[in-house]
C-alpha atoms as a PDB file:
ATOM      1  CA  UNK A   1       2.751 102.469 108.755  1.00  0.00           C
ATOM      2  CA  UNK A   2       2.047 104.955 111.783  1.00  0.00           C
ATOM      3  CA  UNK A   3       4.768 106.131 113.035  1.00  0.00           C
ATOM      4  CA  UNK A   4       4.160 109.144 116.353  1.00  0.00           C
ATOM      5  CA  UNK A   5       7.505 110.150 118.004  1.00  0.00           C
ATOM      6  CA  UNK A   6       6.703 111.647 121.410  1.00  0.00           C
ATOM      7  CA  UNK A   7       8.744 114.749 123.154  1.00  0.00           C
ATOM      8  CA  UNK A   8       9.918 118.220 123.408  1.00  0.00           C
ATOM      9  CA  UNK A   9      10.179 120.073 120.049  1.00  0.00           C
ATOM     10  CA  UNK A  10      13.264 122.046 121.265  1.00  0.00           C
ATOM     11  CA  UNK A  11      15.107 119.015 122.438  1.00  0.00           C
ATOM     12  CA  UNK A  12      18.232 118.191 121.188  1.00  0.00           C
ATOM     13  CA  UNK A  13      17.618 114.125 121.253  1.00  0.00           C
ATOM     14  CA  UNK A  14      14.653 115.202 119.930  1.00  0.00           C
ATOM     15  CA  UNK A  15      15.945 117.177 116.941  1.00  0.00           C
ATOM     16  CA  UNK A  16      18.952 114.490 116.254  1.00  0.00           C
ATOM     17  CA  UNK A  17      15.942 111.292 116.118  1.00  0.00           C
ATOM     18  CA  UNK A  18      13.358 113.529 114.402  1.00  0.00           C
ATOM     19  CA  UNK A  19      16.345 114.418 112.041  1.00  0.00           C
ATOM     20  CA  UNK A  20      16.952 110.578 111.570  1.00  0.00           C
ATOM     21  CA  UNK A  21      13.436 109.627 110.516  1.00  0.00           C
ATOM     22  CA  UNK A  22      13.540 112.882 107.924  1.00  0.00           C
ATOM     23  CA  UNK A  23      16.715 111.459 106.198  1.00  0.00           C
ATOM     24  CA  UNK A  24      15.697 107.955 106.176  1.00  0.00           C
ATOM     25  CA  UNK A  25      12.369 108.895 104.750  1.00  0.00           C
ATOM     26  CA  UNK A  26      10.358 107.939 107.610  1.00  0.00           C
ATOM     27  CA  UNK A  27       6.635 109.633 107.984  1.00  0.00           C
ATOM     28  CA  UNK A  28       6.284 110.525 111.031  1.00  0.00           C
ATOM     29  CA  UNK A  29       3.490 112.459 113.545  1.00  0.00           C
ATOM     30  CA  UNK A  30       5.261 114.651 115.969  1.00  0.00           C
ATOM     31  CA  UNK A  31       3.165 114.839 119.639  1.00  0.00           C
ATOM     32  CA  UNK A  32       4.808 117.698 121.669  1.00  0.00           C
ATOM     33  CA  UNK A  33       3.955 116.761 124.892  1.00  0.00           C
ATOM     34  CA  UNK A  34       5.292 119.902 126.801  1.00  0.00           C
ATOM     35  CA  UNK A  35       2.242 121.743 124.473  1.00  0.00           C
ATOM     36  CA  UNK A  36       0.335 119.425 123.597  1.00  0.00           C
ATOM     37  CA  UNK A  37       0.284 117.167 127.078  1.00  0.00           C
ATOM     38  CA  UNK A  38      -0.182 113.105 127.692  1.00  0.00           C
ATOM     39  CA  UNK A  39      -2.381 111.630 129.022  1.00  0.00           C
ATOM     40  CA  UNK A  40      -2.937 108.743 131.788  1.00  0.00           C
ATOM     41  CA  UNK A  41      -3.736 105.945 129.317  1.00  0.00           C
ATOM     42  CA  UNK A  42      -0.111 106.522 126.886  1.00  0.00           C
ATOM     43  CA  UNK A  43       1.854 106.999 130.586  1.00  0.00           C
ATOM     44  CA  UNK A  44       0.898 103.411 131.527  1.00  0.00           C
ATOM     45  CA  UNK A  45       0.716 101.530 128.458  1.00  0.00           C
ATOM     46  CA  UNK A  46       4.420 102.734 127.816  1.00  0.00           C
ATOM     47  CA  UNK A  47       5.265 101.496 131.864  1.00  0.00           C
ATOM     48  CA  UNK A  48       3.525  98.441 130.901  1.00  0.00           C
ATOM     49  CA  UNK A  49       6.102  98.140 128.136  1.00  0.00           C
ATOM     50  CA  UNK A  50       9.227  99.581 129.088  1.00  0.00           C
ATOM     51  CA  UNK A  51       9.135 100.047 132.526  1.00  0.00           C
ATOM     52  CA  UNK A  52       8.831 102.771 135.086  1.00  0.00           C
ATOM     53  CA  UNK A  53      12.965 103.611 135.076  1.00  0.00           C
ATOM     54  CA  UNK A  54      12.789 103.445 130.893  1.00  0.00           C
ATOM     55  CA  UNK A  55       9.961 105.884 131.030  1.00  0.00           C
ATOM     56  CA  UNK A  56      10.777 108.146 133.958  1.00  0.00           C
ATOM     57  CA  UNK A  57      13.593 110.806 132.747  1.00  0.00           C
ATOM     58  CA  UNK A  58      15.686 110.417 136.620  1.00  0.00           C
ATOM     59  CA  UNK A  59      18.473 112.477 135.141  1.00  0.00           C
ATOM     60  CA  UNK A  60      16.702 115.493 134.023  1.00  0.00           C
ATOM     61  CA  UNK A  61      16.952 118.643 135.380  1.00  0.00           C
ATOM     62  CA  UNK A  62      13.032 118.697 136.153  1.00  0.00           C
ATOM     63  CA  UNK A  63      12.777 115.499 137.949  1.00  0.00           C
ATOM     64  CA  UNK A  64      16.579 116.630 140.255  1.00  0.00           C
ATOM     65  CA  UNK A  65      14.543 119.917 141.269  1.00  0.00           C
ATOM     66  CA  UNK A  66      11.861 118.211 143.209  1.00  0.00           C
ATOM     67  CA  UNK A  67      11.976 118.056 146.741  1.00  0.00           C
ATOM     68  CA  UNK A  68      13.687 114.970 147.895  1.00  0.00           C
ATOM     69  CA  UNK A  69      10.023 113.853 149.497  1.00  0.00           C
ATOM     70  CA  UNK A  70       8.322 113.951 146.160  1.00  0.00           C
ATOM     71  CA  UNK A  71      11.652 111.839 144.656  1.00  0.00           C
ATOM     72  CA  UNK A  72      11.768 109.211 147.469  1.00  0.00           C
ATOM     73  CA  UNK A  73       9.569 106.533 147.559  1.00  0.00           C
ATOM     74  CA  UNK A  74       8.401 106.842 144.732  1.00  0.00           C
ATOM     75  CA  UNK A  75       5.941 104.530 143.031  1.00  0.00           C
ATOM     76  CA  UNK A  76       4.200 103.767 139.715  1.00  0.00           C
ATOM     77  CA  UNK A  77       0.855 106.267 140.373  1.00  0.00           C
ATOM     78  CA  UNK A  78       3.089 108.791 142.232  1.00  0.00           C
ATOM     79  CA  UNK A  79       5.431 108.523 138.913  1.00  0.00           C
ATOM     80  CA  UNK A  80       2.433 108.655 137.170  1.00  0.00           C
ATOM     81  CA  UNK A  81       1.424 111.666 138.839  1.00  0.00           C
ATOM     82  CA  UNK A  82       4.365 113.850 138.281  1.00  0.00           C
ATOM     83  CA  UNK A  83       4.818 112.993 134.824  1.00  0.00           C
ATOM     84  CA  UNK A  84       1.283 113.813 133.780  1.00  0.00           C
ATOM     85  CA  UNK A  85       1.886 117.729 135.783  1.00  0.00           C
ATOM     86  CA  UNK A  86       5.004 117.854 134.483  1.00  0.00           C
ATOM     87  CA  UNK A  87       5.723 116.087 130.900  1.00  0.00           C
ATOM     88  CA  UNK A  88       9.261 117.380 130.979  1.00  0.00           C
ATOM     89  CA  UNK A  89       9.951 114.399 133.370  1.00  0.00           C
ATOM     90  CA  UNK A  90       9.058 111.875 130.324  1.00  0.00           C
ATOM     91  CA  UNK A  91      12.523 110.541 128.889  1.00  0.00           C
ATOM     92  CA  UNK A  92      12.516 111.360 125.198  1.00  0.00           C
ATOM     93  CA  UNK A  93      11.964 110.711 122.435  1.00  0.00           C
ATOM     94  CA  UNK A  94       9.319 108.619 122.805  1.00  0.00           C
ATOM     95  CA  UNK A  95       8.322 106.157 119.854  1.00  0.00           C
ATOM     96  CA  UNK A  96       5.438 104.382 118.574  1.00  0.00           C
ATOM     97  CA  UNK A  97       5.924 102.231 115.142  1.00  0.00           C
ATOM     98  CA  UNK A  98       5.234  98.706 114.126  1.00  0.00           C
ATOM     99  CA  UNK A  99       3.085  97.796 117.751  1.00  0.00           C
ATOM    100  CA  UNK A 100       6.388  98.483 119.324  1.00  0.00           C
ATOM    101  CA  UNK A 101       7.898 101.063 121.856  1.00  0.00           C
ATOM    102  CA  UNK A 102      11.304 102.441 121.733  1.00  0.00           C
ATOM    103  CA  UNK A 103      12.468 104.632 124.344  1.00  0.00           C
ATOM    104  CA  UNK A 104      15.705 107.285 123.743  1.00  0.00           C
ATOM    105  CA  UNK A 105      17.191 107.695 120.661  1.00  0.00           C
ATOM    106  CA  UNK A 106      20.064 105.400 118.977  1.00  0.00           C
ATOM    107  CA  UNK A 107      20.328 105.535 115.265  1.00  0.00           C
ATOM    108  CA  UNK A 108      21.425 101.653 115.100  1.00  0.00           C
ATOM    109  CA  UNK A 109      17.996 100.949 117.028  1.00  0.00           C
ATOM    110  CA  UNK A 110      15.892 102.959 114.926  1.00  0.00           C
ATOM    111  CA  UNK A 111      17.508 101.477 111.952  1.00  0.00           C
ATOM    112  CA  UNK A 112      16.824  98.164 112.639  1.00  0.00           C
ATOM    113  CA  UNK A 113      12.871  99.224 113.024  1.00  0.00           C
ATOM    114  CA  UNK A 114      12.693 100.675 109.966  1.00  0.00           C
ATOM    115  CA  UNK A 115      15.146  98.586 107.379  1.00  0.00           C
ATOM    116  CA  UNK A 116      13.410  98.263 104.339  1.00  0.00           C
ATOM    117  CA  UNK A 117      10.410  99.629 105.624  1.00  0.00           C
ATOM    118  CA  UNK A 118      10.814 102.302 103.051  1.00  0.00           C
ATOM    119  CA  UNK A 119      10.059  99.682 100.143  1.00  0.00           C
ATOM    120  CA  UNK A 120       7.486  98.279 101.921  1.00  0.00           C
ATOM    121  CA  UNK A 121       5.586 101.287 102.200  1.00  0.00           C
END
């Protein structure tokens, strides 16, 4: 199974889910988006998905230091926008397993992804 987790290597949500999937056995492909970037296509399939306020990362310190004009009003390809110059403003982690999308990090989600998914290869 493919399994890409999406983020910030130096985050600590990032550490405590990449931690997870190391002690459950998971194989996993870490994308470092803050080095590595994201691009247009991965922004809106996860909107699609999840939505614009499950994707957009409101509460983090990147997205409270814009200017109030580039925070008000703001829509999907203005969203877009920002989060493509500025990857910091993508909530994390970001995962892709199983044709599904989970967004944030709770152990009791990830574990019901990937119960017996060790067995099963």
């Amino acid at each position: 199974m493919a399994v890409t987790i999406y983020g910030i290597k130096n985050c600590d949500t990032m550490k405590k889910a990449r931690s997870w999937l190391e002690e459950h056995s998971v194989a996993y492909e870490f994308h470092d988006y803050k080095a590595l970037g994201i691009d247009r296509a991965h922004l809106e399939a996860w909107i699609d998905e999840a939505g614009l306020d499950t994707v957009l990362n409101r509460a983090g310190t990147t997205f409270r230091k814009l200017p109030d004009a580039e925070r008000e009003n703001l829509s999907r390809e203005k969203a877009i926008q920002l989060m493509l110059a500025q990857p910091s403003m993508i909530k994390r982690p970001v995962l892709e397993a199983k044709s599904k999308l989970l967004v944030g990090f709770k152990p009791e989600i990830y574990a019901g992804m990937f119960e017996g998914s060790q067995a099963a290869g």
